[in-house]
C-alpha atoms as a PDB file:
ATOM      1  CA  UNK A   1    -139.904  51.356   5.538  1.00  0.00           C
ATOM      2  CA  UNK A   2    -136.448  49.544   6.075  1.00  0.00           C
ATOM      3  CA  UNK A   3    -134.156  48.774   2.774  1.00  0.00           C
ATOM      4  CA  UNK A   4    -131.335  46.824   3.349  1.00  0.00           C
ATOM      5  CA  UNK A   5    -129.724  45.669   6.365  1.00  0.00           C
ATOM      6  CA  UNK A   6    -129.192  48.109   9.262  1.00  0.00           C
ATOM      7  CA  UNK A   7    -126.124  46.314  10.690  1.00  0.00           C
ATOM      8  CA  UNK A   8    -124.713  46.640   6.958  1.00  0.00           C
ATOM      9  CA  UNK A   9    -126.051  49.214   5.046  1.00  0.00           C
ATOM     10  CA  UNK A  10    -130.143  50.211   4.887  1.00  0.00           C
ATOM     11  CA  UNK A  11    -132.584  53.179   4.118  1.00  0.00           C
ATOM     12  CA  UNK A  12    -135.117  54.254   6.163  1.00  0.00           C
ATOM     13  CA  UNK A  13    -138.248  56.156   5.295  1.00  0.00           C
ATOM     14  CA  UNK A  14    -141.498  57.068   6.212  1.00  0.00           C
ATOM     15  CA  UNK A  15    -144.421  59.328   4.862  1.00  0.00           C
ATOM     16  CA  UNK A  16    -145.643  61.759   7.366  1.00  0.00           C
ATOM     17  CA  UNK A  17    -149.519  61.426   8.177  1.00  0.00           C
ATOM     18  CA  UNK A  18    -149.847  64.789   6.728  1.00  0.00           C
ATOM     19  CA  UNK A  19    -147.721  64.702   3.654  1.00  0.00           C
ATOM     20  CA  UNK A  20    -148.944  67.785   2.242  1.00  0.00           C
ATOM     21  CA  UNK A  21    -149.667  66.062  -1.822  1.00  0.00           C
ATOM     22  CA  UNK A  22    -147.103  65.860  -3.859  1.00  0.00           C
ATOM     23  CA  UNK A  23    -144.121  67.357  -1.241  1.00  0.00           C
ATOM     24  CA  UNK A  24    -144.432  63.967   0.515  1.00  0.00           C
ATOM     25  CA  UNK A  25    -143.529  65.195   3.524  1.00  0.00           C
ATOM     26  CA  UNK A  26    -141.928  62.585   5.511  1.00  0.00           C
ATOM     27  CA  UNK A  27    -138.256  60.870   7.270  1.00  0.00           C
ATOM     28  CA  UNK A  28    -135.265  59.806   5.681  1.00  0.00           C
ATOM     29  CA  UNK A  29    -132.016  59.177   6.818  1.00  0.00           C
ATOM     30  CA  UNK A  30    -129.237  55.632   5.499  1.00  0.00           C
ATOM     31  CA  UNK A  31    -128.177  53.421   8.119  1.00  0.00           C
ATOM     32  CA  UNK A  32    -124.592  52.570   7.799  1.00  0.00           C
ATOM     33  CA  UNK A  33    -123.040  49.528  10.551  1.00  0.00           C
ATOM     34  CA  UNK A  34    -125.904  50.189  13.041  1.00  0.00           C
ATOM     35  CA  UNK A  35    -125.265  53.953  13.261  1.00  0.00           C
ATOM     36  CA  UNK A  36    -128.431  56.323  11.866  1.00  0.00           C
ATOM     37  CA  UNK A  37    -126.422  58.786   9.079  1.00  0.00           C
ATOM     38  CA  UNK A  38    -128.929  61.498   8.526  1.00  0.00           C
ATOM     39  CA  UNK A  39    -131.259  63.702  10.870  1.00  0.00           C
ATOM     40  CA  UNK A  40    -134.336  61.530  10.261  1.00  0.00           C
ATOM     41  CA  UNK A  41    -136.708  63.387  13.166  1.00  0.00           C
ATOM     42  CA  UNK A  42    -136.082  66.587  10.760  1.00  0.00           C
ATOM     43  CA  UNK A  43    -137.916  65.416   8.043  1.00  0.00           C
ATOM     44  CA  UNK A  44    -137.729  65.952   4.531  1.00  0.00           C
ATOM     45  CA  UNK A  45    -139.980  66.360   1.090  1.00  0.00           C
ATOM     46  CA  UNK A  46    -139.197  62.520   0.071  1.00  0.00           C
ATOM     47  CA  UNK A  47    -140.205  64.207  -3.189  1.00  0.00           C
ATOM     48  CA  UNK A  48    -137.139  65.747  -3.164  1.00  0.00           C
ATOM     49  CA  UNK A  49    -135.349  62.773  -1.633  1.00  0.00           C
ATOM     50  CA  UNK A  50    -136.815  60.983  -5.064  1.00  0.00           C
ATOM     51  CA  UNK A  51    -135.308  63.286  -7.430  1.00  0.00           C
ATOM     52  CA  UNK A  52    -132.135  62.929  -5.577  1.00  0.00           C
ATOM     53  CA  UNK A  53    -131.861  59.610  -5.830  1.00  0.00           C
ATOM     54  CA  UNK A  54    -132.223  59.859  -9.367  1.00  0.00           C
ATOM     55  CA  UNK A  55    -128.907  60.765  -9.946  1.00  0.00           C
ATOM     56  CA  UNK A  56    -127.394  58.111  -7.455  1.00  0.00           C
ATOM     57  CA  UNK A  57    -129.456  54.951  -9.503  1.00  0.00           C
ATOM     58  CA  UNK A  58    -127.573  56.148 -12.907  1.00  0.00           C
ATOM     59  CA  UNK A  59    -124.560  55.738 -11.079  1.00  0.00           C
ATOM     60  CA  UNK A  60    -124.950  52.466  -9.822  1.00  0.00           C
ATOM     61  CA  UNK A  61    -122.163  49.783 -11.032  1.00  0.00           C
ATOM     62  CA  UNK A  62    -119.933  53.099 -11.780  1.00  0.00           C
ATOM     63  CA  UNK A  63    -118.235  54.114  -8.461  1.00  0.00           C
ATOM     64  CA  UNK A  64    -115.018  51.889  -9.240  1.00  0.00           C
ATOM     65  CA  UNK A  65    -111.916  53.273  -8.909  1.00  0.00           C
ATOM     66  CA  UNK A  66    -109.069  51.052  -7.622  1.00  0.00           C
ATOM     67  CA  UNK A  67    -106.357  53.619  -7.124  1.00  0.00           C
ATOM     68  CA  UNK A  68    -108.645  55.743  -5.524  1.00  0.00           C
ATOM     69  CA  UNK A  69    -109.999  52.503  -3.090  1.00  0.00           C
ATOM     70  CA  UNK A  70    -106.463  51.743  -2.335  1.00  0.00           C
ATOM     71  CA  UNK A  71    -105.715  54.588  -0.337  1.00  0.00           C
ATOM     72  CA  UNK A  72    -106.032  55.055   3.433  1.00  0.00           C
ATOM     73  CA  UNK A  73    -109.616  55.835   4.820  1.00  0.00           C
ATOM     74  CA  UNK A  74    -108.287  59.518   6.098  1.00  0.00           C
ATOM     75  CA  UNK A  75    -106.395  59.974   2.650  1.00  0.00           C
ATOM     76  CA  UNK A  76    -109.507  58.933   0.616  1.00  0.00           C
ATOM     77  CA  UNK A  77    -111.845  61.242   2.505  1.00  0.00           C
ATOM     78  CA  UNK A  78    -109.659  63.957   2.492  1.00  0.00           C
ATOM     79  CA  UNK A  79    -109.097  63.723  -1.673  1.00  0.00           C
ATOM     80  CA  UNK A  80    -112.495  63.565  -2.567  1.00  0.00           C
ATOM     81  CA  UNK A  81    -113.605  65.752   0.054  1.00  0.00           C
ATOM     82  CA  UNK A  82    -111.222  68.179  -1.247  1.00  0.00           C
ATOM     83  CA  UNK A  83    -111.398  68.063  -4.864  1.00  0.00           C
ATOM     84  CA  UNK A  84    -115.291  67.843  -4.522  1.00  0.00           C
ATOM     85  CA  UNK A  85    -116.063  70.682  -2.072  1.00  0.00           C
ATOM     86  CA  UNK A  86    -112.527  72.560  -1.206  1.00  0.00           C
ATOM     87  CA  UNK A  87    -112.443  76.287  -1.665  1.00  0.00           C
ATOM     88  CA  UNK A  88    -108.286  75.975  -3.035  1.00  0.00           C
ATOM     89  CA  UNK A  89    -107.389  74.282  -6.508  1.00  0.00           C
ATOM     90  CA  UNK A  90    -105.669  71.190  -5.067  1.00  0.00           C
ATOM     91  CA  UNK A  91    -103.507  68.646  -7.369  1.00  0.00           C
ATOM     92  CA  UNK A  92    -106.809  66.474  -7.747  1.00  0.00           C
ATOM     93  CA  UNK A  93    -109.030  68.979  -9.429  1.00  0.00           C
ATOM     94  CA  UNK A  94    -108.937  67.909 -13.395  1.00  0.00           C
ATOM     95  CA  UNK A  95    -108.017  64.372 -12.794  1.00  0.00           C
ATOM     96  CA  UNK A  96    -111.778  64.545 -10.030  1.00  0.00           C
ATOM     97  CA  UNK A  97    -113.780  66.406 -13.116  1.00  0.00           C
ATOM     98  CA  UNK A  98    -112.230  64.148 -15.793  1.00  0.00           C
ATOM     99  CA  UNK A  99    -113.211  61.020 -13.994  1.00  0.00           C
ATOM    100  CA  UNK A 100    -116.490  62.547 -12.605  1.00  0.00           C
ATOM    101  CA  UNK A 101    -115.288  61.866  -8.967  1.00  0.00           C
ATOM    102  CA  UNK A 102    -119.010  63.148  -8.048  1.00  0.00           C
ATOM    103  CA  UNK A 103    -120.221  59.825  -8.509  1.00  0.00           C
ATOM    104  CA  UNK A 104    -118.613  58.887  -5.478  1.00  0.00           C
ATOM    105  CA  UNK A 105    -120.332  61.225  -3.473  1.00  0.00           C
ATOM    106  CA  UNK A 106    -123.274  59.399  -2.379  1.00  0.00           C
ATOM    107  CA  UNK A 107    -124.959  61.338   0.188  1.00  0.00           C
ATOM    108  CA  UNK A 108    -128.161  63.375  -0.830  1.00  0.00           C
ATOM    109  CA  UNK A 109    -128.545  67.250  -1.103  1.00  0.00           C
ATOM    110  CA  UNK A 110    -131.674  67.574   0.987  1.00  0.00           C
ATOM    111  CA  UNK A 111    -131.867  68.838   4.473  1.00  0.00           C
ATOM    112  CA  UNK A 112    -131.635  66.215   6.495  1.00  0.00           C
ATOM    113  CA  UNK A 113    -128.251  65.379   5.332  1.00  0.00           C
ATOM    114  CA  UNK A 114    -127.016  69.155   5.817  1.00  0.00           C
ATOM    115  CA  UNK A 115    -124.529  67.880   8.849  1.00  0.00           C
ATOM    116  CA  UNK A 116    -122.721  65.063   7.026  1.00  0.00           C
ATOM    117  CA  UNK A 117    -120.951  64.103   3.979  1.00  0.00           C
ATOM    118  CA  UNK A 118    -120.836  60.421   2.632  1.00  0.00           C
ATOM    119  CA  UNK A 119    -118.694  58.904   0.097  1.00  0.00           C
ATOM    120  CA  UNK A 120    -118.796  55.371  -1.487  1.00  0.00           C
ATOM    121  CA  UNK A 121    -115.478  53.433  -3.502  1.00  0.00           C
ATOM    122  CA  UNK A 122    -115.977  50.422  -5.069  1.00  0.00           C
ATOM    123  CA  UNK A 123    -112.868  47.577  -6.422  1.00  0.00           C
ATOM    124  CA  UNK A 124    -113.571  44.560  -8.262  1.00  0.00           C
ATOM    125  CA  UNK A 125    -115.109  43.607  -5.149  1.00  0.00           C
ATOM    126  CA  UNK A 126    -115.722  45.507  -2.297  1.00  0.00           C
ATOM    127  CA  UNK A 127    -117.348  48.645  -1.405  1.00  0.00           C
ATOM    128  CA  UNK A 128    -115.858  51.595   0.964  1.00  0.00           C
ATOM    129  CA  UNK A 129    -117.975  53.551   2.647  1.00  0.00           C
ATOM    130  CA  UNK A 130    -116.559  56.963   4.364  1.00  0.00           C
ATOM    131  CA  UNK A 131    -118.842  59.427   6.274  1.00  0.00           C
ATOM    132  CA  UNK A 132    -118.598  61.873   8.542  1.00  0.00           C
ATOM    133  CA  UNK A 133    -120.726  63.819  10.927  1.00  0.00           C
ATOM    134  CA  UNK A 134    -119.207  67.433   9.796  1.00  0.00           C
ATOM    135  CA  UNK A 135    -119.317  68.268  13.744  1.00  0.00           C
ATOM    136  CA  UNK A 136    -116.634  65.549  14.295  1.00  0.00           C
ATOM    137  CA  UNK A 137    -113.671  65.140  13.308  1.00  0.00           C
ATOM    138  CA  UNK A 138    -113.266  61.730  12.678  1.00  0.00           C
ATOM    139  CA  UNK A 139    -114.197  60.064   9.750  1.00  0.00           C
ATOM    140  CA  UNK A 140    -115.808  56.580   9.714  1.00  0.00           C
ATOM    141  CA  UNK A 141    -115.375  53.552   7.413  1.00  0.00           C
ATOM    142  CA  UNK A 142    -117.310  50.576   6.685  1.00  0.00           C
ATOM    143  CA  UNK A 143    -116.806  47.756   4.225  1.00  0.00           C
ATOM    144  CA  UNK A 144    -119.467  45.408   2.441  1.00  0.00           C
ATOM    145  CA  UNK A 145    -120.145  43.326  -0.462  1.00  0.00           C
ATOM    146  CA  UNK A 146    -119.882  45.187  -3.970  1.00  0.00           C
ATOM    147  CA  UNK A 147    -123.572  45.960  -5.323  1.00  0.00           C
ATOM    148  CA  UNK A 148    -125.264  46.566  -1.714  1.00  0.00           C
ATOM    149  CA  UNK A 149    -125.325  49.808  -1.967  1.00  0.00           C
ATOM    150  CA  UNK A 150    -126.905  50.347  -5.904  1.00  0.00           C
ATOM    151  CA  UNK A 151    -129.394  47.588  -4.581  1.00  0.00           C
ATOM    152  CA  UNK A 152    -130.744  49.290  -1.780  1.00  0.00           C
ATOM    153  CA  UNK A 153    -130.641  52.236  -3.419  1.00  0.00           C
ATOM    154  CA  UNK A 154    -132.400  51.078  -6.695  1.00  0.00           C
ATOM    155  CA  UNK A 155    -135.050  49.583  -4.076  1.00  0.00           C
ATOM    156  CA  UNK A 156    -135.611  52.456  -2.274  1.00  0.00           C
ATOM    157  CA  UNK A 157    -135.817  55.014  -5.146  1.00  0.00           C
ATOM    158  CA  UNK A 158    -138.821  52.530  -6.519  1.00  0.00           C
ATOM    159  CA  UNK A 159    -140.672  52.490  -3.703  1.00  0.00           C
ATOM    160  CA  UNK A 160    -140.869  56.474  -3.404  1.00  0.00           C
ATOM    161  CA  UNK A 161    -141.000  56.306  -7.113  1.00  0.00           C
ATOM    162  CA  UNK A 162    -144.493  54.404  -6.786  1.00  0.00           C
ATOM    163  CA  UNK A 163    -145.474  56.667  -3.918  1.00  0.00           C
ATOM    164  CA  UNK A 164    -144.779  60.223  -5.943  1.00  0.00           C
ATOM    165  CA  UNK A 165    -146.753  58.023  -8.607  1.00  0.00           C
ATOM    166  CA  UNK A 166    -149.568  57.689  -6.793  1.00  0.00           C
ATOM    167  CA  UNK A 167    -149.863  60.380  -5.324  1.00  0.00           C
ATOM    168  CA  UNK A 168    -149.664  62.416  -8.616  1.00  0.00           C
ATOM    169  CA  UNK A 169    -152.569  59.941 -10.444  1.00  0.00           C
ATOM    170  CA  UNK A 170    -154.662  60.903  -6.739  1.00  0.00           C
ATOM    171  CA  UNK A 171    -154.194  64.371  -7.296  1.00  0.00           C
END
């Protein structure tokens, strides 16, 4: 199943034929400006990927931040990267708890993700999204219409939402 728009932003998921119940065994992976983000041929419990998104859906319409969205791509990347995930105390780490920076941090702690790291800013207007494969060294940027992302995300999470559902009642 396709969310979104693949040349934009999108999810992608399927259940495997042999789910295994309630694991929902199965693919996942975002699609960010044509490029696949995510090893989808891994697989993942979409169970999992549900319960993750959980946390993503309360923070949609709160990833603004427009001193934090004005800054370079590298710069931005590097600050939340940093004060999210860096083993020193930088210069950003009370400002990053105080303002719960991890809400900017939009990529999911399940496997398939284990090789990447995803962030999303947001203006008045616009959206930034920064990834990165964590073998590269470059990090990507793409831009798109404010409220994209928390729709395909709020779409997504429903559909697995009614699958976990059903499953469960089934059981």
């Amino acid at each position: 199943m396709f969310f979104g728009d693949r040349s934009i932003f999108a999810v992608e998921f399927e259940l495997d034929q042999e789910y295994n119940g309630a694991w929902l065994l199965g693919k996942f992976c975002y699609w960010i400006r044509g490029k696949r983000v995510g090893d989808y041929e891994l697989g993942t419990s979409l169970r999992d990927v549900l319960f993750s998104l959980d946390t993503l859906v309360q923070n949609n319409g709160n990833r603004t931040q427009v001193e934090l969205f004005g800054l370079s791509g590298r710069d931005l990347f590097t600050r939340l990267d940093g004060a999210l995930f860096g083993y020193e105390r930088t210069l950003y780490d009370e400002v990053a708890v105080k303002e719960t920076w991890a809400r900017f941090n939009v990529v999911l702690p399940v496997d398939v993700f284990d090789g990447c790291k995803v962030y999303l800013v947001e203006n008045l207007e616009m959206s930034r999204m920064l990834f990165r494969n964590l073998n590269k060294v470059e990090v990507q940027e793409e831009k798109f219409e404010k409220g994209l992302f928390d729709d395909v995300i709020s779409r997504a999470h429903q559909e697995l939402a009614i699958l976990y559902k059903n499953v469960i009642k089934n059981s």
